[in-house]
C-alpha atoms as a PDB file:
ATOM      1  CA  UNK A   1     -15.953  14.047  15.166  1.00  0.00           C
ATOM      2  CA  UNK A   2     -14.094  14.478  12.222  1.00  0.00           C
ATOM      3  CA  UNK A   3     -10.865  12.186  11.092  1.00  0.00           C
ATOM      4  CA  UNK A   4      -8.075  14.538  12.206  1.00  0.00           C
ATOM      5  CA  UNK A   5      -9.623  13.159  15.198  1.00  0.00           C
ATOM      6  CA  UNK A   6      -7.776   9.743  14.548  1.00  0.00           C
ATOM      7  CA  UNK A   7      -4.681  11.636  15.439  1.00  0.00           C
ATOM      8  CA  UNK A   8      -3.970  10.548  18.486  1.00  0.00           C
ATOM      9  CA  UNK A   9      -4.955   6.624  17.671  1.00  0.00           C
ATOM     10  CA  UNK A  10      -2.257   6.593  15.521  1.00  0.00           C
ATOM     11  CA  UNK A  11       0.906   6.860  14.858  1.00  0.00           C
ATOM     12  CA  UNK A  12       2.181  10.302  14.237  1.00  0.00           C
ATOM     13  CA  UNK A  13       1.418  12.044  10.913  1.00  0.00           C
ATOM     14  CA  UNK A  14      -0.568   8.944   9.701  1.00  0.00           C
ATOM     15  CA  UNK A  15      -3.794  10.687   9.956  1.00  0.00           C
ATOM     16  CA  UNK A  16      -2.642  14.165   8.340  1.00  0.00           C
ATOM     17  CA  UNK A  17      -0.697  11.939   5.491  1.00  0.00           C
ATOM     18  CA  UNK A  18      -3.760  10.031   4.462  1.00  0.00           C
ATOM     19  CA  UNK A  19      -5.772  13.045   4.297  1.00  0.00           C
ATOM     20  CA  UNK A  20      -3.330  14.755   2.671  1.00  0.00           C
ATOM     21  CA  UNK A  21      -3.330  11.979  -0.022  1.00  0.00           C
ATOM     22  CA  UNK A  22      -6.811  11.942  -0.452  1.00  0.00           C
ATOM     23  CA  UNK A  23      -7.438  15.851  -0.913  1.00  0.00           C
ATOM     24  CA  UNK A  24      -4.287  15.723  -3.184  1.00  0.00           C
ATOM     25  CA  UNK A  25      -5.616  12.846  -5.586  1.00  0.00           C
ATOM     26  CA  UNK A  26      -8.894  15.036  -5.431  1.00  0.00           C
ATOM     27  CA  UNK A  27      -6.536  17.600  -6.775  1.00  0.00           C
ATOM     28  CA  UNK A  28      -4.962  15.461  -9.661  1.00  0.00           C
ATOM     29  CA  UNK A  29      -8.413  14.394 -10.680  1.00  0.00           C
ATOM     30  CA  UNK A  30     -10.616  17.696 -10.443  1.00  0.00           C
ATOM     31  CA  UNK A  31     -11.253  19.525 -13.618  1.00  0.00           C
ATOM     32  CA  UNK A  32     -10.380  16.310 -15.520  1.00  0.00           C
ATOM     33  CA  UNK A  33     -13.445  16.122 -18.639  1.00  0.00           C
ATOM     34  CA  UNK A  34     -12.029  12.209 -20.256  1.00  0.00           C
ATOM     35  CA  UNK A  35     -11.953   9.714 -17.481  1.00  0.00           C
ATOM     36  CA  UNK A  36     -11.484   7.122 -20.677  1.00  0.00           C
ATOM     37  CA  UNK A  37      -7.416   7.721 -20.369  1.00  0.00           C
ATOM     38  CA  UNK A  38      -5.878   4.537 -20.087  1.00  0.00           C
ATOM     39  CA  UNK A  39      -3.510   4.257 -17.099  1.00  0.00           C
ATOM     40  CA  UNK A  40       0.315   3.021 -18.216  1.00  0.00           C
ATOM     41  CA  UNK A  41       1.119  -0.315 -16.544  1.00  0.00           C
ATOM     42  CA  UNK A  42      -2.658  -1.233 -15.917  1.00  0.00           C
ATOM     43  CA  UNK A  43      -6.049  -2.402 -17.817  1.00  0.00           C
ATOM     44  CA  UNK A  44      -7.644   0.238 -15.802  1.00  0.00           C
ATOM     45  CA  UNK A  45      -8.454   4.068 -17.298  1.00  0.00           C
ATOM     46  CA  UNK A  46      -8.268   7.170 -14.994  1.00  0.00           C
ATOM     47  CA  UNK A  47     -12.101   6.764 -14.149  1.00  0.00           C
ATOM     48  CA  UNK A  48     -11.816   2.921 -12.965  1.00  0.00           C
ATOM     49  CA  UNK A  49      -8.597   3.512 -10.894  1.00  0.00           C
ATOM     50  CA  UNK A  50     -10.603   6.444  -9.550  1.00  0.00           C
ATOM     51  CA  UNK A  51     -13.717   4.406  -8.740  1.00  0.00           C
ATOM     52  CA  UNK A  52     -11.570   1.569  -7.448  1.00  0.00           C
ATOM     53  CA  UNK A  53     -10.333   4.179  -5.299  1.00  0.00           C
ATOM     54  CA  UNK A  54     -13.488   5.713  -4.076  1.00  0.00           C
ATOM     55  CA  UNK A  55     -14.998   1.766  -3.363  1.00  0.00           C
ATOM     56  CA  UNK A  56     -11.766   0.834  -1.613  1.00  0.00           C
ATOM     57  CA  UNK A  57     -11.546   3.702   0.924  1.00  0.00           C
ATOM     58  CA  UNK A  58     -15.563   3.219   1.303  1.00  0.00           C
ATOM     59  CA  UNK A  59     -14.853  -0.351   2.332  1.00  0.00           C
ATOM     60  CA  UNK A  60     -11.960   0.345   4.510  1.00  0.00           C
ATOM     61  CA  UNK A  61     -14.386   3.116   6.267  1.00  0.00           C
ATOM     62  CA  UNK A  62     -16.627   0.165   7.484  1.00  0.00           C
ATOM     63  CA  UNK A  63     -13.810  -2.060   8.214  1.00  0.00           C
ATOM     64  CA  UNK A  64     -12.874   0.337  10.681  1.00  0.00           C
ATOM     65  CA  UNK A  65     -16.133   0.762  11.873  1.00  0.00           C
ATOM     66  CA  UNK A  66     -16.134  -2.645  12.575  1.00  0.00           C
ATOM     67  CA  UNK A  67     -17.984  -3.665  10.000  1.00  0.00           C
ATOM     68  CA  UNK A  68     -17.857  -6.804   8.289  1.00  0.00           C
ATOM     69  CA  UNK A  69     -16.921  -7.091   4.663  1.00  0.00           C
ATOM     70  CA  UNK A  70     -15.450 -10.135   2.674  1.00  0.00           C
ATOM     71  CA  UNK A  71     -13.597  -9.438  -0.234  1.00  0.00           C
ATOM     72  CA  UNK A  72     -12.009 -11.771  -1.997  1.00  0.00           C
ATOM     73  CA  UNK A  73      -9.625 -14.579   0.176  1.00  0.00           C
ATOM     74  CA  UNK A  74      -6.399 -12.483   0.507  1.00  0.00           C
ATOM     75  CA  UNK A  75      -5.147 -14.120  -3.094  1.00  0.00           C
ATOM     76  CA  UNK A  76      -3.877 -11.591  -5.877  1.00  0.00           C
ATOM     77  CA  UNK A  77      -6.283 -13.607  -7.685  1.00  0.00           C
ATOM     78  CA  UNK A  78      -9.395 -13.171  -5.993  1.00  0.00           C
ATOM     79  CA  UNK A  79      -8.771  -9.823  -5.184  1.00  0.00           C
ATOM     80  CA  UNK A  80      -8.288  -8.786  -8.621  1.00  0.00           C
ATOM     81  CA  UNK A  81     -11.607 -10.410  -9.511  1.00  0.00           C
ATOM     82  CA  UNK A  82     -13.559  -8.945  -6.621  1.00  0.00           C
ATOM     83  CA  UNK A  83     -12.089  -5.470  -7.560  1.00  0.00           C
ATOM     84  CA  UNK A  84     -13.918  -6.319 -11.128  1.00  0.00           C
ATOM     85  CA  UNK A  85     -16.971  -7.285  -9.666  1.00  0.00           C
ATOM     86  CA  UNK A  86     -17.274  -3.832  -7.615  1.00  0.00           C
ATOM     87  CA  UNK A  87     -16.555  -1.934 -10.828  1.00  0.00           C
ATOM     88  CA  UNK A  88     -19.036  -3.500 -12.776  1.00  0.00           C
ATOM     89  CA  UNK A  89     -21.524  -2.358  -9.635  1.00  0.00           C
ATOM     90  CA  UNK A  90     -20.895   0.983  -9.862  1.00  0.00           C
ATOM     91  CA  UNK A  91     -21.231   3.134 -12.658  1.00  0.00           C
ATOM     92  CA  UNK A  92     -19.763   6.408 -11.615  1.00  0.00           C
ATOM     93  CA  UNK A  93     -16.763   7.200 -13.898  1.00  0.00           C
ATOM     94  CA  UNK A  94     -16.725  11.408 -13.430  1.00  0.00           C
ATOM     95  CA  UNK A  95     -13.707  13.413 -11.917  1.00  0.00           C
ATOM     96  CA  UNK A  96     -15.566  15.318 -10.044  1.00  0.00           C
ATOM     97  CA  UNK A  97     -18.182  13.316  -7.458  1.00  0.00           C
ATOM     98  CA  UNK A  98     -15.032  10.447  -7.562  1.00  0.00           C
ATOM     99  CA  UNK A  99     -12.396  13.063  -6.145  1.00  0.00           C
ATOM    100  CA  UNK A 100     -15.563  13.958  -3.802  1.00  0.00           C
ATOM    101  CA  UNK A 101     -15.906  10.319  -2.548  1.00  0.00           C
ATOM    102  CA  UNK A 102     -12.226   9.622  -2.593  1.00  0.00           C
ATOM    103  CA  UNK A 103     -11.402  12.420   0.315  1.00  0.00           C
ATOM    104  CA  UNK A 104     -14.832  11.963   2.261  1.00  0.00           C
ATOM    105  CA  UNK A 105     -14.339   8.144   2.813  1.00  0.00           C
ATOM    106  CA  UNK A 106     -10.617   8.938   3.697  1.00  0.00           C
ATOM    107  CA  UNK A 107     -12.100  11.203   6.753  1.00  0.00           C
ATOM    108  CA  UNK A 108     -14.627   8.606   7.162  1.00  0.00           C
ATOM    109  CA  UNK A 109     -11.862   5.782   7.902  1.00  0.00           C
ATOM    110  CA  UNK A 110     -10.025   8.258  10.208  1.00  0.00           C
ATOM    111  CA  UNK A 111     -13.403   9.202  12.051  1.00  0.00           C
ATOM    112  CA  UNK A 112     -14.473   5.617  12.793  1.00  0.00           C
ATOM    113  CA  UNK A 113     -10.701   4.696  14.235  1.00  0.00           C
ATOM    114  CA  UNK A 114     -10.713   7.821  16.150  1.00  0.00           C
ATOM    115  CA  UNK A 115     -14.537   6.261  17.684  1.00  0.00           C
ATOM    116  CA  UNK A 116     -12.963   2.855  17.641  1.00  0.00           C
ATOM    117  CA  UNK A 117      -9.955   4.077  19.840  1.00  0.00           C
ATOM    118  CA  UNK A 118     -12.095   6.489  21.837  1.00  0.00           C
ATOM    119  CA  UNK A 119     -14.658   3.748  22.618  1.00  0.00           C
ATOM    120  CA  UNK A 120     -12.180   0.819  23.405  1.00  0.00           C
ATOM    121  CA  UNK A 121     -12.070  -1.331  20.578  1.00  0.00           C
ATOM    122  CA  UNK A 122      -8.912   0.679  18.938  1.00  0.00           C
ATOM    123  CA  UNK A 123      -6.637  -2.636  20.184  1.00  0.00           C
ATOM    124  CA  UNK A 124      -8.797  -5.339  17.745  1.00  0.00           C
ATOM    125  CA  UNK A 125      -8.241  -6.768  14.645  1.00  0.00           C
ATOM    126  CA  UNK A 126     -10.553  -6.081  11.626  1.00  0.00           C
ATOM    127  CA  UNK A 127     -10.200  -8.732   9.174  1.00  0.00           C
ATOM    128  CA  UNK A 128      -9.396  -6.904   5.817  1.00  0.00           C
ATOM    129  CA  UNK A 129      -8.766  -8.330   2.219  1.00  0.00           C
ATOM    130  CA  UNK A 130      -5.357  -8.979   3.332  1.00  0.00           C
ATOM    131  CA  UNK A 131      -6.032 -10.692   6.984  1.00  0.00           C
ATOM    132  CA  UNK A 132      -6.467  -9.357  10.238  1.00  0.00           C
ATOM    133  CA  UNK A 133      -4.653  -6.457  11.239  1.00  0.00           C
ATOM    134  CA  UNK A 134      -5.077  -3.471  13.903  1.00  0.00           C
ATOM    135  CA  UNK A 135      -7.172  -0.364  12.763  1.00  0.00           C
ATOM    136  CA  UNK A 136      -3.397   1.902  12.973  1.00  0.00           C
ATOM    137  CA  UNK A 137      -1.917  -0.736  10.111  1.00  0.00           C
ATOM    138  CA  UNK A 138      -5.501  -0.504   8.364  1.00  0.00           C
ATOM    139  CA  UNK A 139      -4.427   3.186   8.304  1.00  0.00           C
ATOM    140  CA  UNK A 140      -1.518   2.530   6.756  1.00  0.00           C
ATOM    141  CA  UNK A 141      -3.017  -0.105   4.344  1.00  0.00           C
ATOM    142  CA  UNK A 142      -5.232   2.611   3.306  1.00  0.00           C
ATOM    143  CA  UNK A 143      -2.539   5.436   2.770  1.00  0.00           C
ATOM    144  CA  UNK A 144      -0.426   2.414   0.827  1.00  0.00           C
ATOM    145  CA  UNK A 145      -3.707   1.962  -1.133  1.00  0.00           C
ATOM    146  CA  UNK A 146      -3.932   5.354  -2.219  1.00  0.00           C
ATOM    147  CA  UNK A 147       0.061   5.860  -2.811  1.00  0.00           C
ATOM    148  CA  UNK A 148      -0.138   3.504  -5.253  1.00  0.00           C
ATOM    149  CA  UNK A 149      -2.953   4.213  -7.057  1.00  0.00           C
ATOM    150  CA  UNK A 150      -2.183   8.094  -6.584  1.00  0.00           C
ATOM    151  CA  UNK A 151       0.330   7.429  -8.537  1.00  0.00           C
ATOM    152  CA  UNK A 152      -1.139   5.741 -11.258  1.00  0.00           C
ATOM    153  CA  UNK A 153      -3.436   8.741 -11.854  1.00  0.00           C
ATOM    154  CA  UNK A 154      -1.173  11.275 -11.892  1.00  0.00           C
ATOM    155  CA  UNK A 155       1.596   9.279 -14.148  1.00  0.00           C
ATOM    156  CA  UNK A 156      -1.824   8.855 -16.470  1.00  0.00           C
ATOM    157  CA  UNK A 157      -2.379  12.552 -16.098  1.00  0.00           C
ATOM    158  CA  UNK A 158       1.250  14.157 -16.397  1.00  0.00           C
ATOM    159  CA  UNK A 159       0.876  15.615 -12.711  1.00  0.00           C
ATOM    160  CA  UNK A 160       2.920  15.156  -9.858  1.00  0.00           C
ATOM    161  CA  UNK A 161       2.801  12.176  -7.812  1.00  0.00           C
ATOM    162  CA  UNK A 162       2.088  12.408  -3.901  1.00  0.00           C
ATOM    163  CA  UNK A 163       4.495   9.550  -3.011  1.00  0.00           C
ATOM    164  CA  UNK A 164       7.482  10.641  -0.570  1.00  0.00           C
ATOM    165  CA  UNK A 165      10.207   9.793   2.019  1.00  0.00           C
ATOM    166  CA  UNK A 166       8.033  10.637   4.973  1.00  0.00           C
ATOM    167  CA  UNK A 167       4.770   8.870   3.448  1.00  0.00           C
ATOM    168  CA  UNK A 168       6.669   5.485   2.557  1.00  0.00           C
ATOM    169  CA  UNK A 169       7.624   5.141   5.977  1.00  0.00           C
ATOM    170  CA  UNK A 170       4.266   5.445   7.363  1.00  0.00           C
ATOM    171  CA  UNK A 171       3.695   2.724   4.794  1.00  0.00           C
ATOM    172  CA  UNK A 172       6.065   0.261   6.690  1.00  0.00           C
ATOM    173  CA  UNK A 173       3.487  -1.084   9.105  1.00  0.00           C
ATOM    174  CA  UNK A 174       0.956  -2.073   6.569  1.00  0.00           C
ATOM    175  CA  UNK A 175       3.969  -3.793   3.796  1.00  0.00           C
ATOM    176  CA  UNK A 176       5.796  -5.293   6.753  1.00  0.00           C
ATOM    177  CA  UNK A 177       2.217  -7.204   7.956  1.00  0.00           C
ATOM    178  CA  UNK A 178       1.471  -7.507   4.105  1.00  0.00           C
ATOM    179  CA  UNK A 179       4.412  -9.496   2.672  1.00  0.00           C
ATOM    180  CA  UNK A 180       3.911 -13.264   4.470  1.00  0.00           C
ATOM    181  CA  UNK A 181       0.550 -12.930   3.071  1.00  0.00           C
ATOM    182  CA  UNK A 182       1.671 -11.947  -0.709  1.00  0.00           C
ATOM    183  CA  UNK A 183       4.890 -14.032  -1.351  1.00  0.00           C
ATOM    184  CA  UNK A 184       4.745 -15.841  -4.426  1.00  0.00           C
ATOM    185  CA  UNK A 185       4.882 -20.003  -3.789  1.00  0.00           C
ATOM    186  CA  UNK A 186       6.865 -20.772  -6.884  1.00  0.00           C
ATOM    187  CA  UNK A 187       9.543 -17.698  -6.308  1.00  0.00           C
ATOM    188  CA  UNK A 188      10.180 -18.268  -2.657  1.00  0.00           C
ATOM    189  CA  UNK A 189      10.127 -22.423  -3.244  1.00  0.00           C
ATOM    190  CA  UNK A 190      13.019 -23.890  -0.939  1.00  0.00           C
ATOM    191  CA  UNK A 191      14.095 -20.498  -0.742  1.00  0.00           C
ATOM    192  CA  UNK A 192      16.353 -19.531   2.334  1.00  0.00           C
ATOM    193  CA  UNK A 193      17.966 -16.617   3.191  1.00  0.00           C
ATOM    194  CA  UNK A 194      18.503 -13.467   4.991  1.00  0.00           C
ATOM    195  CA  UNK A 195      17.760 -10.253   3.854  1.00  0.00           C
ATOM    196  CA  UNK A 196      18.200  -6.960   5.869  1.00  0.00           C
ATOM    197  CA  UNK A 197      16.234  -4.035   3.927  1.00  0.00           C
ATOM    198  CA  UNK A 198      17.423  -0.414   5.561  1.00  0.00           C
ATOM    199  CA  UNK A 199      15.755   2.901   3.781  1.00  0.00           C
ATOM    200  CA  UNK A 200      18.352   5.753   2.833  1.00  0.00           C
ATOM    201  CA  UNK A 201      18.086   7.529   6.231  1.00  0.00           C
ATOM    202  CA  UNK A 202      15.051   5.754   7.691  1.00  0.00           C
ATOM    203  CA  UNK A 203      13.798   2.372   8.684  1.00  0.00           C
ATOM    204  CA  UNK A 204      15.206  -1.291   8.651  1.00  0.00           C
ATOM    205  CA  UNK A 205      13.443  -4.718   9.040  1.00  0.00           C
ATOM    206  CA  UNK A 206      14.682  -8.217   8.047  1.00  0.00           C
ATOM    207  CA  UNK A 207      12.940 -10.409   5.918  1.00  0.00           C
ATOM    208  CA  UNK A 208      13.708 -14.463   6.591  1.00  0.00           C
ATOM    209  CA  UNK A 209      13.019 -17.040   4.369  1.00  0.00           C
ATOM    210  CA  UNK A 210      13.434 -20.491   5.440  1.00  0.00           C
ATOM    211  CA  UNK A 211      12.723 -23.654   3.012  1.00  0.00           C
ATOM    212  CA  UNK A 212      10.479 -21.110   1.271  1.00  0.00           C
ATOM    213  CA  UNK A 213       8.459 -19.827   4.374  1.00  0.00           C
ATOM    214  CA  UNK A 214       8.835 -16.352   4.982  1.00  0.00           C
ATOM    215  CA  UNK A 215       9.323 -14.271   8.602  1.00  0.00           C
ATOM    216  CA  UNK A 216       9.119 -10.204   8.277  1.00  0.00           C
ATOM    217  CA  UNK A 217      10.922  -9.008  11.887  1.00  0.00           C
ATOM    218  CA  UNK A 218      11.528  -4.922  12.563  1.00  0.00           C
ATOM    219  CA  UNK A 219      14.708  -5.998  13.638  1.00  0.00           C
ATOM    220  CA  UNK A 220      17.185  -7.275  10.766  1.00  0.00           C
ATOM    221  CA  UNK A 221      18.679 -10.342  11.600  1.00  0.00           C
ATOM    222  CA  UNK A 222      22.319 -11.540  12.244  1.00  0.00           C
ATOM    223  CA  UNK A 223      24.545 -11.922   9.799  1.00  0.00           C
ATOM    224  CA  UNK A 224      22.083 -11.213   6.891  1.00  0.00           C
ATOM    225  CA  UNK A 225      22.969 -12.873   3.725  1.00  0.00           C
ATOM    226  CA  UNK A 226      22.288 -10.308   1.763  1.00  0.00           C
ATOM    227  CA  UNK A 227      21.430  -6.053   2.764  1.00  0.00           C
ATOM    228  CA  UNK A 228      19.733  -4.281   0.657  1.00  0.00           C
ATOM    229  CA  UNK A 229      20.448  -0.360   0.365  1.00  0.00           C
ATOM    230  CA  UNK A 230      17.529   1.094  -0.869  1.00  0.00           C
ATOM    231  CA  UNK A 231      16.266   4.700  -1.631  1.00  0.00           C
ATOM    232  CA  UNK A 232      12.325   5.402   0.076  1.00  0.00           C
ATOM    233  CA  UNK A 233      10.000   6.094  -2.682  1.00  0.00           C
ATOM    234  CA  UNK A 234      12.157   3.811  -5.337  1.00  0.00           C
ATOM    235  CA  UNK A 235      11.738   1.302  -2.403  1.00  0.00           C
ATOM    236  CA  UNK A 236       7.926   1.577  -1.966  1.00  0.00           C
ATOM    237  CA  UNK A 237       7.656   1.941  -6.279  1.00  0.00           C
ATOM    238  CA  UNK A 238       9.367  -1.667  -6.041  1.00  0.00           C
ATOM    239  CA  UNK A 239       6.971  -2.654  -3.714  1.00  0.00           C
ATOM    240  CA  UNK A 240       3.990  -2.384  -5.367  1.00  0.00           C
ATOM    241  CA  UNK A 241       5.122  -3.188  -8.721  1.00  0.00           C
ATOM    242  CA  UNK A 242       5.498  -0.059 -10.346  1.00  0.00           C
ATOM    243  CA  UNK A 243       9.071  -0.003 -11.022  1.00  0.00           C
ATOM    244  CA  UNK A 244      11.807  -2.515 -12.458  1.00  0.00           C
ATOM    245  CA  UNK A 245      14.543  -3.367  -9.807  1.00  0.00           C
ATOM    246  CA  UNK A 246      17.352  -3.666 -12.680  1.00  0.00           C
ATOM    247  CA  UNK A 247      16.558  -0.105 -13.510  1.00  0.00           C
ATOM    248  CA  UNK A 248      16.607   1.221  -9.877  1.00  0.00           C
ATOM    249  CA  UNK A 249      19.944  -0.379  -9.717  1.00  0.00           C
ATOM    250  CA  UNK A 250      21.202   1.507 -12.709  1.00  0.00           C
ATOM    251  CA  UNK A 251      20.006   4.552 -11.510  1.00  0.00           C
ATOM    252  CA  UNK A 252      22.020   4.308  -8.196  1.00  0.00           C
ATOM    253  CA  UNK A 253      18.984   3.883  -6.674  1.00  0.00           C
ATOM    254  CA  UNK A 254      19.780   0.397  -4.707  1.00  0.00           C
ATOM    255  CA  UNK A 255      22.683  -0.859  -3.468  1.00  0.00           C
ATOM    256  CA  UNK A 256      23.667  -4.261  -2.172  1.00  0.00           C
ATOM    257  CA  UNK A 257      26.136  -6.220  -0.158  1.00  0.00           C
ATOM    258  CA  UNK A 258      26.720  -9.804   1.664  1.00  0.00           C
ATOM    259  CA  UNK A 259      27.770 -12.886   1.372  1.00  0.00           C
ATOM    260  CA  UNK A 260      25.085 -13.200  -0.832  1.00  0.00           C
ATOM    261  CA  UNK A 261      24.634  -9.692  -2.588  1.00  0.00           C
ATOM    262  CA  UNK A 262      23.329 -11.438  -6.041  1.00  0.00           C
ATOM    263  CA  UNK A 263      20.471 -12.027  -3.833  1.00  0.00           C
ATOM    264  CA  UNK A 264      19.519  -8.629  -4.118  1.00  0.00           C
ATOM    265  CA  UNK A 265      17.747  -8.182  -7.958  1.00  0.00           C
ATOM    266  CA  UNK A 266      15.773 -11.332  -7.044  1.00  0.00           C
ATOM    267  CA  UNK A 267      14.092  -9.993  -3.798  1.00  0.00           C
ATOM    268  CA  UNK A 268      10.655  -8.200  -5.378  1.00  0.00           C
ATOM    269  CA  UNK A 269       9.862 -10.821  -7.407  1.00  0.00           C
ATOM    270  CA  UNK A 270       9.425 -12.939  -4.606  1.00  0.00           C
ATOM    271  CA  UNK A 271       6.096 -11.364  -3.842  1.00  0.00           C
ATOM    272  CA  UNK A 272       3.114 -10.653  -5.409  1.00  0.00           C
ATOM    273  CA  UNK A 273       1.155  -7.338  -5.166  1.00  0.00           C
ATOM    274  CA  UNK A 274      -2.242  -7.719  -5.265  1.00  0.00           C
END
């Protein structure tokens, strides 16, 4: 068994989209001879985002095998310092056996939900850094996972990035399930309000906050204070940090509207990537 046979336990194009992503950061990274490049934005160089990478889809592998792994407590906080921790562990810092790792723990992850599914324990939780979730959305926590560090490595590297319209939706399930879990307390404090968030020709959810406690739904909600207009990848860039929201705005990359449209610029900095 192989992970394209995770296709049909999940949704469609997940499986081909996180292999894809794996064999294409392979590509960014093969043939690179100085690992020591820093990455812009992050502490990290091109051979510790690599690493990170190869440790993070090993550990989502046996999370979907049903292993049991803690990591961290689900804070940005203790997240950060267990991804430290497993750095310091491993010493591996070369292109070549990384991009090696990177793809075969990918297909390992796909292979064990395919078993999971096939077997008929596809329906459970697995209890991830980021709570409990079902092994599809662990799928998409993984492709997120590598999105966003993909990206890293090939801004670091002056290649193309792999993130796209068709991928960032097959990120929804994991950021929808992810953002209770990462708002920031002192943002969202006796916050409340209603955002709808709709994807230039794609998806939609509503995101609640009431006194400061938060509610992701997949439908928007009535009469939403404030809808946000929002182009894909600029959208999932936002998401994980990687881009300012005042500069998407300039660009004409987000629009906003409501009774409450000033709502708009404040919305990512009410959570907290990890």
């Amino acid at each position: 068994m192989t992970g394209r046979d995770a296709r049909g336990a999940l949704p469609a194009g997940l499986g081909d989209a996180v292999r894809a992503t794996a064999e294409e950061i392979a590509v960014v990274l093969r043939g690179v001879a100085d690992t020591s490049v820093p990455v812009p934005g992050s502490q990290w160089t091109v051979g510790e985002v690599a690493a990170h990478l190869a440790q993070a889809n090993e550990l989502m592998a046996e999370l979907a095998a049903g292993q049991e792994r803690r990591y961290g407590d689900g804070t940005p906080q203790s997240l950060a310092a267990a991804n430290e921790r497993a750095l310091a562990e491993f010493d591996e810092r070369a292109a070549e056996p990384l991009a090696g790792m990177i793809v075969a723990h990918a297909d390992a992850c796909l292979t064990a939900v395919g078993r999971s599914v096939a077997g008929g324990a596809g329906a459970g939780d697995v209890v991830t850094p980021l709570g409990p979730m079902s092994r599809a959305v662990l799928a998409s926590y993984l492709l997120t996972h590598m999105l966003g560090h993909g990206y890293d490595l090939a801004r670091a590297l002056r290649r193309r990035h792999m993130v796209d319209r068709e991928r960032v939706e097959l990120s929804l399930p994991f950021l929808i399930t992810a953002m209770p879990r990462v708002t920031d307390a002192a943002a969202t404090a006796r916050l409340t309000a209603r955002y709808t968030i709709r994807l230039w020709g794609g998806s939609r959810f509503g995101v609640t906050f009431t006194d400061g406690a938060v509610t992701v739904t997949a439908r928007p909600p009535d009469r939403p204070d404030c809808t946000i207009l929002i182009e894909p990848v600029t959208f999932f860039l936002m998401a994980l940090g990687r881009t300012d929201p005042y500069g998407a705005i300039a660009r004409g990359r987000v629009f906003a509207w409501g009774r409450r449209p000033w709502l708009a610029p404040r919305f990512p900095g009410l959570f907290k990537a990890p």
